[in-house]
Structures are given as C-alpha cells and as structure tokens.
Protein backbone atom coordinates (compact mmCIF):
# COMPACT_ATOMS: atom_id res chain seq x y z
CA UNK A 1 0.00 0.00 0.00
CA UNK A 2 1.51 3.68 -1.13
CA UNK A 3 2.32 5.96 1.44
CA UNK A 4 -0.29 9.45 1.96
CA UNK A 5 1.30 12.42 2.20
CA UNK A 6 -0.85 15.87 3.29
CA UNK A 7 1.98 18.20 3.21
CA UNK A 8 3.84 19.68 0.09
CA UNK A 9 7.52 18.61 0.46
CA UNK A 10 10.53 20.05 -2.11
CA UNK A 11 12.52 18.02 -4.07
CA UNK A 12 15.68 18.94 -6.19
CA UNK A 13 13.35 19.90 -9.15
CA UNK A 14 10.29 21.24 -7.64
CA UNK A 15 7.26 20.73 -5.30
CA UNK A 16 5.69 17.83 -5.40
CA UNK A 17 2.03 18.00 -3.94
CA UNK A 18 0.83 14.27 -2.75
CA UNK A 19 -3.21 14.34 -2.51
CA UNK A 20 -4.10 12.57 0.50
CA UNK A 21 -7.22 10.34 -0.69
CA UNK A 22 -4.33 8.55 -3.36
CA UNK A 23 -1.57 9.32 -2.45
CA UNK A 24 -0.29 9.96 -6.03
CA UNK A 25 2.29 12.45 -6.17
CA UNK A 26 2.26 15.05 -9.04
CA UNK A 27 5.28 17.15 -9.88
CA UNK A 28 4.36 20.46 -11.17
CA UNK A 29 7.51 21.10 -13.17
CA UNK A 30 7.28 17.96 -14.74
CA UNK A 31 4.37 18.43 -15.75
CA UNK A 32 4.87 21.89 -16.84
CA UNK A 33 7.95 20.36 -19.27
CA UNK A 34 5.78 17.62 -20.84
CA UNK A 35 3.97 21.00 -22.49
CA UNK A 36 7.10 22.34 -22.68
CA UNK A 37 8.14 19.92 -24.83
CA UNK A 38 5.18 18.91 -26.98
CA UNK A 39 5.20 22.38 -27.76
CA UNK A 40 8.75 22.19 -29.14
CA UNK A 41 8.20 19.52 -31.18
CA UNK A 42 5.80 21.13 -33.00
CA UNK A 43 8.15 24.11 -33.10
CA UNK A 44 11.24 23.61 -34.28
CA UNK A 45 13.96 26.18 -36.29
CA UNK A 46 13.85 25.38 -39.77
CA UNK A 47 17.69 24.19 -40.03
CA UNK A 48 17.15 21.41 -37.06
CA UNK A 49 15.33 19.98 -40.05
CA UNK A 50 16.63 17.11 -41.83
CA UNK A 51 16.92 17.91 -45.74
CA UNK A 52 13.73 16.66 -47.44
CA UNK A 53 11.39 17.14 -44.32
CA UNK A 54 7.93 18.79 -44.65
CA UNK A 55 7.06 21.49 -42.70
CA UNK A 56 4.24 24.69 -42.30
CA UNK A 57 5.21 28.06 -41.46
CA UNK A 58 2.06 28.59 -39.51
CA UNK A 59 0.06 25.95 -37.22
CA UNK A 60 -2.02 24.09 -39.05
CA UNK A 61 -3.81 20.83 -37.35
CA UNK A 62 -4.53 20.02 -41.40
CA UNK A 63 -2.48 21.72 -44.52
CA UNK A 64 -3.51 21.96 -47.81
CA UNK A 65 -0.89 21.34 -50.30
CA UNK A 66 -0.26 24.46 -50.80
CA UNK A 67 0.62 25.45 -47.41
CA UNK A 68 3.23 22.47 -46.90
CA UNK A 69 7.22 23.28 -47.74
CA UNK A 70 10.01 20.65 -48.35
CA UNK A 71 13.42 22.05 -46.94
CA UNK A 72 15.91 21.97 -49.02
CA UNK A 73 19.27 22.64 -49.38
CA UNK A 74 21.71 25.57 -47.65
CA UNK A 75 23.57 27.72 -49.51
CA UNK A 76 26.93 28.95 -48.31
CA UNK A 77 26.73 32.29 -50.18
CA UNK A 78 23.07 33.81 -49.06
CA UNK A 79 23.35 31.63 -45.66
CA UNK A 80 19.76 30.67 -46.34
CA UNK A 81 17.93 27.35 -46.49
CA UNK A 82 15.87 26.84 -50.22
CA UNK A 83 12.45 25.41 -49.52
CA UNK A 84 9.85 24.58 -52.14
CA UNK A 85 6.73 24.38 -52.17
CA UNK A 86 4.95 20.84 -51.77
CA UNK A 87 2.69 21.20 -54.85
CA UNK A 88 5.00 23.40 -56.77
CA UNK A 89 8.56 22.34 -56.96
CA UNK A 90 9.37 25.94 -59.05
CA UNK A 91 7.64 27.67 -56.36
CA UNK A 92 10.74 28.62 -54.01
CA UNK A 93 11.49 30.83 -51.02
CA UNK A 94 14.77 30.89 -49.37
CA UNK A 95 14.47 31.20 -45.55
CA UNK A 96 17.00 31.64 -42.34
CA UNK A 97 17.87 29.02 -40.84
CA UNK A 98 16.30 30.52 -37.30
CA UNK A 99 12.95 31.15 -38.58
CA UNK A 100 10.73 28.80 -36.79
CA UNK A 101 8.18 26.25 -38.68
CA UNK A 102 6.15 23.46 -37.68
CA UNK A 103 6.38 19.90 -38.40
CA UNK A 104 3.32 17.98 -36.21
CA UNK A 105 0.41 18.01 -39.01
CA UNK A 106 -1.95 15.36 -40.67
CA UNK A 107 -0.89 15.33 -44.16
C-alpha cells in the first residue's frame, strides 16, 4: 500500500504536492515540461530539419498542399535554407535558418 502524504515537500526539481485520498504524487515542473516539450516539437527552427522534411510556417492541425514546404538545401553564399513548395517544386522561397516552422500536421 503507497504511502499518503498531506503536506507539500521540495525536491531537487520542484514541489511535489501528494493528494491525500491517493496518495499519487504530481510534480508540477514535470508536468509543466511535458507542455514544454510537446510544444517544441511542433516548433522547431527550420535548419534542425533534416533535408527533405515537410514542414508549415504557420500551425495548421490540417495543410492543404499548398501550405506544406520541403526544406531543401543551404547555400553557403546567401546563408539561407531553399524550400519549395509541396505542390509546386518551381515555387521557391529561401528562408534563415532561425525562422521557426512546424512539423506535427496530418498530411
């Protein structure tokens, strides 16, 4: 059988806050990061991107074809990143590699 804890003790990372009835323990900076991090894998800087890897400069939960980009290849000279569009391969736009996109979509 768990232990039940009432009282909020501190750990190393944070307060953990154990509810009595369960005595489940739930670590509010843990939690926080899970967010943290779901949110960062939608949101990633575009050259953290493998070449060939679609991507959306805005959220979108569902693209159109227009709106998805494959990134391409860097080029030394302009220090940008080429990236076409998904339905029009002549359709380019050369980006820095900081600007931030999104890669979690249905496609």
């Amino acid at each position: 059988m768990p232990k039940k804890f009432t009282k909020r003790e501190q750990s190393g990372r944070g307060f953990f806050s154990y509810t009595e009835k369960y005595g489940i323990a739930l670590d509010n900076s843990i939690m926080n990061s899970d967010a943290t991090n779901r949110r960062e894998e939608r949101e990633m800087t575009l050259k953290e991107l493998k070449k060939g890897e679609f991507f959306t400069r805005k959220p979108v939960a569902e693209p159109t074809e227009h709106q998805v980009f494959i990134r391409g290849a860097y080029d030394r000279e302009t220090k940008k990143y080429e990236c076409s569009r998904f339905d029009d391969v002549n359709d380019t736009i050369w980006l820095k590699g900081s600007t931030t996109v999104h890669t979690e979509f249905v496609f």
